[in-house]
Protein backbone atom coordinates (compact mmCIF):
# COMPACT_ATOMS: atom_id res chain seq x y z
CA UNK A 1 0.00 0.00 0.00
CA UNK A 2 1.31 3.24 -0.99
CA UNK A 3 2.30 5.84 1.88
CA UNK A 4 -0.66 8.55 2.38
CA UNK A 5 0.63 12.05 1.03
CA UNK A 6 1.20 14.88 3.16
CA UNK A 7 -0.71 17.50 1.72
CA UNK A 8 -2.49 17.47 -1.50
CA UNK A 9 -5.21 15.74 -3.43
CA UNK A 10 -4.15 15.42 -7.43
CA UNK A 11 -0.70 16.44 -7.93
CA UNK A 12 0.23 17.49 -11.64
CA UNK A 13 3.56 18.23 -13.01
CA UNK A 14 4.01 21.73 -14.15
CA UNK A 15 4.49 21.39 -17.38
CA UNK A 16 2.98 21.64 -20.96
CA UNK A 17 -0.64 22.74 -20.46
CA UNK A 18 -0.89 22.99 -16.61
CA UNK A 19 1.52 25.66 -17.14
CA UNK A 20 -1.57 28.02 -19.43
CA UNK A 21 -3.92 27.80 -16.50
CA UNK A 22 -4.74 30.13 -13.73
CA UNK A 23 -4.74 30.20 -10.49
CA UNK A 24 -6.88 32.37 -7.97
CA UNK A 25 -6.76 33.24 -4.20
CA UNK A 26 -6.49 30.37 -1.98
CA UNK A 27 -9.52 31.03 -0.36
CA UNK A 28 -11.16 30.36 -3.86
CA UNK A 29 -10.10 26.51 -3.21
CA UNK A 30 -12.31 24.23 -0.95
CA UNK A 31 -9.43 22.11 -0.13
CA UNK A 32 -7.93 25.71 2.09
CA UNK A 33 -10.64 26.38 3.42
CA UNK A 34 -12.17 23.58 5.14
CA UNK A 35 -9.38 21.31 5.35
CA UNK A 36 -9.42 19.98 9.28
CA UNK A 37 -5.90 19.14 9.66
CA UNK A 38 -2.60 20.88 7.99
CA UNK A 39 1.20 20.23 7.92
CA UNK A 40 3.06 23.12 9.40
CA UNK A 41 6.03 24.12 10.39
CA UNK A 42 8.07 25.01 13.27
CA UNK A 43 8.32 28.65 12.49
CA UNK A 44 4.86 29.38 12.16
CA UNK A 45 3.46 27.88 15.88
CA UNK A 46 3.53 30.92 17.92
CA UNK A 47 0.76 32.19 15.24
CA UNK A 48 -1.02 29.37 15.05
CA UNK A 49 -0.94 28.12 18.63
CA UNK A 50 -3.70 30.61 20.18
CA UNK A 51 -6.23 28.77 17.91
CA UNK A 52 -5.48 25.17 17.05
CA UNK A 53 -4.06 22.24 18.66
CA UNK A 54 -0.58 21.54 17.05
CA UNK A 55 0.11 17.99 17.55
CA UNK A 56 1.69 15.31 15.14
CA UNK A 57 -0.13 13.02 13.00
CA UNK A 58 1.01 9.64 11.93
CA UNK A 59 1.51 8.88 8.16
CA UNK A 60 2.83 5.44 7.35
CA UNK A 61 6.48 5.54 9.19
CA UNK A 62 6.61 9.38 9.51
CA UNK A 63 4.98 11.86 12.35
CA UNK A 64 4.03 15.18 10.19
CA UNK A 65 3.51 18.15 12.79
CA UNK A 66 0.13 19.29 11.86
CA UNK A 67 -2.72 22.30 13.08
CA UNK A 68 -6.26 20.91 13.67
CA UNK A 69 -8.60 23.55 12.62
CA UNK A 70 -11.63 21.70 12.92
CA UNK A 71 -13.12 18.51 14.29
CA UNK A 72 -15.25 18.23 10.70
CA UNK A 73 -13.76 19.35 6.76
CA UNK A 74 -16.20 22.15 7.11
CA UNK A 75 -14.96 25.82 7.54
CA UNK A 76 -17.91 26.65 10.03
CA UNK A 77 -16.52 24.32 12.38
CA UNK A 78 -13.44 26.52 12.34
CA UNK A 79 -13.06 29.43 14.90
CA UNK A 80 -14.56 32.87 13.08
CA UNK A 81 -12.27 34.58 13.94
CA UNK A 82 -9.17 32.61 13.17
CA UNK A 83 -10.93 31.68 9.44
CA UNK A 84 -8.14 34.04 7.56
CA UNK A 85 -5.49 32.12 9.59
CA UNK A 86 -3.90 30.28 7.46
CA UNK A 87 -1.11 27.47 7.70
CA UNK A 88 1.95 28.63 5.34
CA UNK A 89 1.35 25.41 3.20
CA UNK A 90 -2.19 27.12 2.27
CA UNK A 91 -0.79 30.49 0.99
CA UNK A 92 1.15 28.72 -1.67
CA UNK A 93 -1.57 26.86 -2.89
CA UNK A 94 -2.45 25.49 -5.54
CA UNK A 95 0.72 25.02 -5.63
CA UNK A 96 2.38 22.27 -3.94
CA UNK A 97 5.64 19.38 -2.75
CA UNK A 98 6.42 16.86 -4.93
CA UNK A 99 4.37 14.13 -2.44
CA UNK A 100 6.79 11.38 -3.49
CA UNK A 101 9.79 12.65 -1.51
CA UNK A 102 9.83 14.31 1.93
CA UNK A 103 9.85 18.50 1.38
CA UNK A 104 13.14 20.04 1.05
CA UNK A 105 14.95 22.47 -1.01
CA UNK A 106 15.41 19.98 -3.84
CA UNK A 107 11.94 18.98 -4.09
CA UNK A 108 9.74 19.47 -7.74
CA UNK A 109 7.25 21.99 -6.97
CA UNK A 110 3.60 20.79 -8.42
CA UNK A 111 0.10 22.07 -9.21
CA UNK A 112 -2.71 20.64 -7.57
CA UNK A 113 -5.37 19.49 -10.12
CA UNK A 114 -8.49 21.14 -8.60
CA UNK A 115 -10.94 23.29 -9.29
CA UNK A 116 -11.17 26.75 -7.72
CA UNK A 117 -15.15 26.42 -6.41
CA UNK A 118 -15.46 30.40 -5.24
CA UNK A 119 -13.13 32.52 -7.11
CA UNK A 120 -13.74 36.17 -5.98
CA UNK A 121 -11.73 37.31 -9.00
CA UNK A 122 -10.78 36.87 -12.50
CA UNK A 123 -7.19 35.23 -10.85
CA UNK A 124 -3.80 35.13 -12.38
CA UNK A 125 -2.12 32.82 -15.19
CA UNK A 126 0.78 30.91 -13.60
CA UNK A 127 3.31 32.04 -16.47
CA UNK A 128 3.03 35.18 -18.83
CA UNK A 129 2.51 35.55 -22.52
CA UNK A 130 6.52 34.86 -22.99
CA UNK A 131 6.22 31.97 -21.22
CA UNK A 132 7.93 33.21 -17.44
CA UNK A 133 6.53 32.82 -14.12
CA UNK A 134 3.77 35.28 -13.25
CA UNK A 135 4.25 37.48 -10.59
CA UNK A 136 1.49 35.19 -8.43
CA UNK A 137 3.15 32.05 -9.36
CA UNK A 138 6.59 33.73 -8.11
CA UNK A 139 5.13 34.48 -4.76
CA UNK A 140 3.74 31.18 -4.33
CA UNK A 141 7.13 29.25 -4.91
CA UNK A 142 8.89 31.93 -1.98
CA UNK A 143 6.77 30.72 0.29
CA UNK A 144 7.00 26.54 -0.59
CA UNK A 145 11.27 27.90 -0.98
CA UNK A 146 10.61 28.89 3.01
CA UNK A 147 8.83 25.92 3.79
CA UNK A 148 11.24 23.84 1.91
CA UNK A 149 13.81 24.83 4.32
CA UNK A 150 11.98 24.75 7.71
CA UNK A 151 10.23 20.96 6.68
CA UNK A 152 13.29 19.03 7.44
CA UNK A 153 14.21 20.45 11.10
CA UNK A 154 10.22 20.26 11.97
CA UNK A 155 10.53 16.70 10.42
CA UNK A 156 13.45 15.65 12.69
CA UNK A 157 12.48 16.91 15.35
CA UNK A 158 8.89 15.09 15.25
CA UNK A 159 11.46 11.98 14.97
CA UNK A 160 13.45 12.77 17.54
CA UNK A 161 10.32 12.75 20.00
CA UNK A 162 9.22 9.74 18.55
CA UNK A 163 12.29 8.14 19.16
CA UNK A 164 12.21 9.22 22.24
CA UNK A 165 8.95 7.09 22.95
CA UNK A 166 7.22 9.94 24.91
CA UNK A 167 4.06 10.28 22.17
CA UNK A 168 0.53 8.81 22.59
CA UNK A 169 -2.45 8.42 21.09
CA UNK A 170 -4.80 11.71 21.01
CA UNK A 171 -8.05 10.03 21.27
CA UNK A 172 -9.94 12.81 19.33
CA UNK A 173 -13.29 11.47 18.89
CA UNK A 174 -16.89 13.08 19.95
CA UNK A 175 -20.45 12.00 20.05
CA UNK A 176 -22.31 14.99 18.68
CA UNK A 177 -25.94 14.98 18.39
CA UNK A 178 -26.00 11.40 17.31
CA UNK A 179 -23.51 11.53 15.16
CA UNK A 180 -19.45 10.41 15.97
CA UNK A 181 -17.01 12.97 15.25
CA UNK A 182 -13.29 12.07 14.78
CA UNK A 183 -9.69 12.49 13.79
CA UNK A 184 -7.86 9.63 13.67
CA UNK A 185 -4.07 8.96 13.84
CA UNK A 186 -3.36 12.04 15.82
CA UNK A 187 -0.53 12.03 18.76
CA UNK A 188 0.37 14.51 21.95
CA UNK A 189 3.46 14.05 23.69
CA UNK A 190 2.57 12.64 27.15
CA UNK A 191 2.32 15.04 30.01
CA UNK A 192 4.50 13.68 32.83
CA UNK A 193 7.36 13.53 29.91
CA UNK A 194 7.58 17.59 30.89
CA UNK A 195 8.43 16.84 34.22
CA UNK A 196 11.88 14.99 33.21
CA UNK A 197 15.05 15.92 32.08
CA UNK A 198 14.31 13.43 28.68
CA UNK A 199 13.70 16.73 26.10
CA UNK A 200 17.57 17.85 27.14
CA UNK A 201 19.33 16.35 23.81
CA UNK A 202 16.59 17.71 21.65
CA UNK A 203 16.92 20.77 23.04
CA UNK A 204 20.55 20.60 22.56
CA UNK A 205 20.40 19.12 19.48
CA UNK A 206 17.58 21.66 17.75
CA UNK A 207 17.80 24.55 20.11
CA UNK A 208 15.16 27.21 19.27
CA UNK A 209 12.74 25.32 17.13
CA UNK A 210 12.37 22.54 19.14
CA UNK A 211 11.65 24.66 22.33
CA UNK A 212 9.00 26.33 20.37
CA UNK A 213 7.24 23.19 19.02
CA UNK A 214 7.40 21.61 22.70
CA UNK A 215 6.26 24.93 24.77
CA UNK A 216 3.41 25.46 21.98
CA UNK A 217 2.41 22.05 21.13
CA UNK A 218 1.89 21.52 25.31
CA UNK A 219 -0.44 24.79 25.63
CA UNK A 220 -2.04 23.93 22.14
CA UNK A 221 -4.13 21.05 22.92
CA UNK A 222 -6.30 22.73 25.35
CA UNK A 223 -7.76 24.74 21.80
CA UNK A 224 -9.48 21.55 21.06
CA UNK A 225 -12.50 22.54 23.49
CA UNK A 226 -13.41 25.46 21.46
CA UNK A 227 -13.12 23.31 18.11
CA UNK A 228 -15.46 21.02 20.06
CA UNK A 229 -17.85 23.66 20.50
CA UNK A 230 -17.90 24.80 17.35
CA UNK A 231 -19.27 21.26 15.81
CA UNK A 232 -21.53 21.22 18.45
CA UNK A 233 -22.83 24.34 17.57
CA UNK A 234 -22.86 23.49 13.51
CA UNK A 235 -24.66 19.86 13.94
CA UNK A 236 -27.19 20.88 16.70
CA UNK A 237 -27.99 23.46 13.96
CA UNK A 238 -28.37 21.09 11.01
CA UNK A 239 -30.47 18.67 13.25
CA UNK A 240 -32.97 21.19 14.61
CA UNK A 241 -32.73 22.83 10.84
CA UNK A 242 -33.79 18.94 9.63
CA UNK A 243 -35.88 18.07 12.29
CA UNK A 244 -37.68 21.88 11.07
CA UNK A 245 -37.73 21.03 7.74
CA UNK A 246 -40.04 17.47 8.49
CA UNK A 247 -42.37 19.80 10.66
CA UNK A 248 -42.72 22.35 7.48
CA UNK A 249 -43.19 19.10 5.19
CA UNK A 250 -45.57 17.13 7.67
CA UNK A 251 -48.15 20.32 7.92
């Protein structure tokens, strides 16, 4: 069985005719904006921290550190006011890694093969009439060239922990009006590991980043209450909208 992909749904070379389309604003895409969980990096935690649990998620052999947005791929289950914060990853897309190899500098930048489902504008072609990267397409590829170098020390560090043996299972999974809620495959690293000396070669090791992704990950998961409450508040409204519906029917 092939690995599972890190981020992305139909990856396309960019080449031949992918390189005549456009692209629009991220926010045009339904993957961006209801996407539940995204990769991320270590740089961009303190943003992200205040709003989602960062925690890792298991894919095949690796540990990808991710943001959980939402208990349901549905941007109403997302925090209002954190709906314009987005993960790095999401700013460059369409674009996107090469999913066959981990990201790093080296890495084949691709096009997802989707369709933009609320474009808000007429969008941007990804190379000009003389056949150069567009201005948007250039500002996409900075920010995958910043994420190419930050993926690899968030990476190792993820398998440092793991190697450690201080992660468990984050048990993510809700009964909401009726219906079970979940995220599957998720880890935390186990509170009483904070109490012990066993982070000291990390820290030493990774310095900086690895302090951040430890001290934020830790104060993170307590963010999942409010993503709780927001699927609460989104199904008990589609139930009581349903169960309104059969009232207006049955009269």
């Amino acid at each position: 069985m092939a690995e599972p992909v890190m981020w992305g749904e139909r990856p396309i070379a960019l080449e031949k005719d992918a390189l005549r389309r456009r692209i629009y604003a991220p926010a045009a895409y339904a993957a961006v904006r209801h996407t539940a969980v995204v990769p991320v990096v270590h740089s961009e935690a303190y943003q992200l921290a205040p709003w989602f649990p960062l925690v890792w998620r298991s894919r095949g052999s690796e540990h990808d550190f991710v943001a959980v947005r939402s208990l349901l791929h549905d941007q109403r289950t997302q925090p209002p006011a954190a709906r314009a914060l987005l993960p790095l990853i999401l700013h460059a897309y369409p674009f996107i890694f090469d999913p066959k190899i981990p990201p790093d500098a080296d890495g084949a930048r691709m096009l997802d093969d989707v369709f933009a489902d609320n474009p808000t504008d007429v969008g941007a072609s990804i190379t000009t009439s003389g056949g150069k990267l567009s201005r948007a397409t250039i500002l996409r590829f900075r920010i995958l060239d910043g994420l190419a170098r930050e993926f690899p020390v968030t990476r190792e560090i993820g398998r440092a922990l793991a190697g450690l043996g201080v992660f468990e299972s984050w048990d993510l999974k809700f009964d909401i009006e009726g219906r079970s809620v979940a995220i599957p495959d998720l880890f935390i690293v186990h509170q009483d590991a904070f109490d012990t000396g066993i982070f000291s070669a990390v820290l030493e090791k990774f310095g900086a980043p690895a302090a951040l992704v430890l001290g934020l990950h830790r104060v993170s998961i307590f963010r999942a209450g409010l993503l709780l409450a927001m699927a609460r508040k989104l199904l008990k409204h589609t139930t009581t909208g349903s169960a309104d519906d059969k009232s207006d029917s049955a009269a």
